[in-house]
Protein backbone atom coordinates (compact mmCIF):
# COMPACT_ATOMS: atom_id res chain seq x y z
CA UNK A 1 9.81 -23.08 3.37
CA UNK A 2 6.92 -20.65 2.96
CA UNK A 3 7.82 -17.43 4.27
CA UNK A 4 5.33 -14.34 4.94
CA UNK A 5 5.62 -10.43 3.42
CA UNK A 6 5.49 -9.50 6.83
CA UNK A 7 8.13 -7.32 8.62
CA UNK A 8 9.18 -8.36 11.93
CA UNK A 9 7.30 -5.52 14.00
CA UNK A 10 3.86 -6.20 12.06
CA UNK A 11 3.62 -10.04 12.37
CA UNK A 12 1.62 -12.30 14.60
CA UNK A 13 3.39 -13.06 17.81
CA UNK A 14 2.74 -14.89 20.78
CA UNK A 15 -0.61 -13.20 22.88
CA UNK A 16 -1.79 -14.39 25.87
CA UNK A 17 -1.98 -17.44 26.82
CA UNK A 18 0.31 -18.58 23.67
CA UNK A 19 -2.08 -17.91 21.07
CA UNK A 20 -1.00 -15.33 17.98
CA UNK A 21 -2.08 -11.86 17.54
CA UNK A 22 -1.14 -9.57 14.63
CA UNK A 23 0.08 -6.32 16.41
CA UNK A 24 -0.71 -2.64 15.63
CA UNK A 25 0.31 -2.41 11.72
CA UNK A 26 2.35 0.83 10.43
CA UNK A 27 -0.15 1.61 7.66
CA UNK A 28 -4.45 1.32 7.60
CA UNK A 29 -6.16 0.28 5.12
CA UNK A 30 -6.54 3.14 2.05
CA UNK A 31 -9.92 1.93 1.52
CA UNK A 32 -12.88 1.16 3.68
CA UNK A 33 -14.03 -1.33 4.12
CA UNK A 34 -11.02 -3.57 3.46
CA UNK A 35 -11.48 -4.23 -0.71
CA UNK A 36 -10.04 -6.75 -2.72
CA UNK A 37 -6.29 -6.90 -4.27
CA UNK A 38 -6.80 -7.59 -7.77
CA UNK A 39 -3.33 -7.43 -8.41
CA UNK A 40 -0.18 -8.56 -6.06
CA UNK A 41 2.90 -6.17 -5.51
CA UNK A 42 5.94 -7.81 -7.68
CA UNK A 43 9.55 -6.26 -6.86
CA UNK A 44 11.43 -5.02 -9.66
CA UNK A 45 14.85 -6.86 -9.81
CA UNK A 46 16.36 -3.77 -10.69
CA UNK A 47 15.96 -0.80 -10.08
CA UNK A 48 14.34 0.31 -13.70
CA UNK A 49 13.24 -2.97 -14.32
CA UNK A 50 9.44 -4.53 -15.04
CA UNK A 51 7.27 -5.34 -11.94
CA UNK A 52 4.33 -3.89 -9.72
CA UNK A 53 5.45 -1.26 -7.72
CA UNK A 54 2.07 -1.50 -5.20
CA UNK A 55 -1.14 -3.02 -5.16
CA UNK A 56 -3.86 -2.79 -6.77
CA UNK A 57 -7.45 -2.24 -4.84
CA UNK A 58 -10.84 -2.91 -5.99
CA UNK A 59 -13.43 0.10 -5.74
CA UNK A 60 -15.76 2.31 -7.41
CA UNK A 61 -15.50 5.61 -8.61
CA UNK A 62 -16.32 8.03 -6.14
CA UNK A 63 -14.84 6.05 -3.19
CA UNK A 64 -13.08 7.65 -0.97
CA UNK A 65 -9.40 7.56 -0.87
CA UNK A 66 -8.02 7.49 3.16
CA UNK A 67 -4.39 8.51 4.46
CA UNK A 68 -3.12 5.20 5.33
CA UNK A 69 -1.03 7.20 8.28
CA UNK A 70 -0.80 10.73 9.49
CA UNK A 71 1.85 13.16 7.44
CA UNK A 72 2.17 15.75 5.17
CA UNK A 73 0.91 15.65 1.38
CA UNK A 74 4.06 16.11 -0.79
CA UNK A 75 2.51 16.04 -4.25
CA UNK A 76 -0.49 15.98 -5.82
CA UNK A 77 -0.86 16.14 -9.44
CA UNK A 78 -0.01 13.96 -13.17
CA UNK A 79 2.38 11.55 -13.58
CA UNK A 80 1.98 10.17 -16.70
CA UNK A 81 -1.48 11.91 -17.35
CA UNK A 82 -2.96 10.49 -14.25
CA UNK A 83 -3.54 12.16 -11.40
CA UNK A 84 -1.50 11.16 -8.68
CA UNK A 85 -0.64 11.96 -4.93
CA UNK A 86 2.00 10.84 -2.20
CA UNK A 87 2.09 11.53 1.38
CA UNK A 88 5.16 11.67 3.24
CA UNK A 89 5.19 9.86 6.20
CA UNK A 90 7.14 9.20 9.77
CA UNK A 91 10.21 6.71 9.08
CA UNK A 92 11.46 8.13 5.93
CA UNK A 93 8.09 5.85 4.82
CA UNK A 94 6.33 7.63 0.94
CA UNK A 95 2.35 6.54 -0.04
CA UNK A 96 0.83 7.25 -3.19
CA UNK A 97 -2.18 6.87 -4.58
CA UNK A 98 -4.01 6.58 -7.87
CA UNK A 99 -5.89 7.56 -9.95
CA UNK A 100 -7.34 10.16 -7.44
CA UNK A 101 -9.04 13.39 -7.45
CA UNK A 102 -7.32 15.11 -4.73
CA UNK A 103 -9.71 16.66 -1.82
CA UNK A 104 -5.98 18.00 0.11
CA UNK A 105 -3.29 20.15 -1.06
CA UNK A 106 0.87 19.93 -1.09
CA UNK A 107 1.62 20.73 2.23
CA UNK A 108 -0.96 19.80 4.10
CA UNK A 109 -0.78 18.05 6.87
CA UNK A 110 -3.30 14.81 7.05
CA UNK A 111 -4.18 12.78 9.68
CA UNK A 112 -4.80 8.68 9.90
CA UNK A 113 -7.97 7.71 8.14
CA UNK A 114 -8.31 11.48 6.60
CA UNK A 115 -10.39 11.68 3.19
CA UNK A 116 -7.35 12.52 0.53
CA UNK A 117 -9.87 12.06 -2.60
CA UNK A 118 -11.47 9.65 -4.75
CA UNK A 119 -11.09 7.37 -6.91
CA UNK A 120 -11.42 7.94 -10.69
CA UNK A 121 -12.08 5.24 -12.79
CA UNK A 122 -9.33 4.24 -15.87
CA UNK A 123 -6.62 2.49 -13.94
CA UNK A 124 -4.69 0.92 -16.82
CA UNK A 125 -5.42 -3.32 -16.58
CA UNK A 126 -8.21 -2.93 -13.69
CA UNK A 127 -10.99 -6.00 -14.26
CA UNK A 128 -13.44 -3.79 -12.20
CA UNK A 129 -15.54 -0.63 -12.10
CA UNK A 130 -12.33 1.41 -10.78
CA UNK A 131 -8.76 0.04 -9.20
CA UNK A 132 -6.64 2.22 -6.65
CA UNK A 133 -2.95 1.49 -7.36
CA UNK A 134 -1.59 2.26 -3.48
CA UNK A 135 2.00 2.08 -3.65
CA UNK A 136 4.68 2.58 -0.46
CA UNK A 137 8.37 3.86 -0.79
CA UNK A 138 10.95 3.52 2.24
CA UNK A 139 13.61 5.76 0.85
CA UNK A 140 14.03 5.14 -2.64
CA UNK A 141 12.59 1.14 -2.34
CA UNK A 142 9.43 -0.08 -2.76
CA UNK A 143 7.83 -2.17 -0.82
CA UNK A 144 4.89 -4.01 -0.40
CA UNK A 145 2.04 -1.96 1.34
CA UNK A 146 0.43 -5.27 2.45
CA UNK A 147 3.46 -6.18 4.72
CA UNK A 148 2.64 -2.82 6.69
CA UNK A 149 -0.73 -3.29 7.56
CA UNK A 150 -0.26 -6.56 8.71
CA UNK A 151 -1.86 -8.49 6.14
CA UNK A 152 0.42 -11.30 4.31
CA UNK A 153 1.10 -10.96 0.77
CA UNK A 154 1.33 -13.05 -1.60
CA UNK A 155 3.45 -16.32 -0.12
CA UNK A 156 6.68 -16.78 -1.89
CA UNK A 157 8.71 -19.97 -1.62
CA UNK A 158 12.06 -19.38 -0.30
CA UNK A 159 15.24 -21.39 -0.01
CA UNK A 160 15.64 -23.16 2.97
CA UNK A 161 19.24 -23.79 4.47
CA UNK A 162 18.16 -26.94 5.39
CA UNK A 163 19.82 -29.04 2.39
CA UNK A 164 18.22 -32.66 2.16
């Protein structure tokens, strides 16, 4: 069975008259217009362990960087020696973004869609001009940011119960 990286309360469900609609996603797009993954959020299977803690986006240096959701700017500065930022966000949710030079400050409060920065070219393993990695926390997990704006992932096969 084929099973989507959608949560419950951002996939398609029944519209009217029976046809599917994807509903209001938790998160917008940190890029406009939508870009192109060029690489796939992978789950650590431990906490410490080797994966992709986000996505990666296609864009070009200079492109603006947008709050994917209104809240309050919680760092901004290197991790690393790249300069990062995260953005705190209703339901215990964390985004961060890089590499970006940050246009906000810690503290400040941002609206949906806001200009946080750009992006600066030298994302390590980006094919293109410039790559913004856009990672989301709930808590202290990561998770994938394309489940919450409504987008599938990647489609993983899962076990089904089914036995045959």
């Amino acid at each position: 069975m084929i099973a989507p990286a959608w949560p419950p309360s951002a996939a398609p469900g029944p519209g009217p008259g029976g046809s599917r609609a994807v509903r209001h996603a938790r998160l917008s797009w940190p890029l406009s217009p939508v870009p192109v993954i060029t690489k796939y959020f992978d789950a650590p299977e431990t906490p410490f362990g080797p994966g992709h803690r986000g996505v990666d986006l296609a864009a070009v240096p200079g492109q603006d960087v947008l709050a994917a959701d209104a809240g309050v700017v919680v760092f901004a500065g290197l991790v690393g020696g790249r300069p990062v930022l995260s953005v705190d966000h209703d339901g215990g949710l964390r985004t961060t973004y890089e590499p970006v030079a940050a246009k906000v400050a810690v503290g400040e409060q941002v609206y949906r869609g806001q200009v946080l920065g750009t992006v600066l070219a030298g994302h390590p393993g980006c094919a293109v001009a410039a790559c913004l990695h856009w990672g989301v926390r709930r808590g202290e997990e990561y998770v994938d940011p394309l489940a919450l704006t409504g987008e599938a992932g990647e489609y993983r096969l899962k076990p089904w119960g089914g036995g045959r």
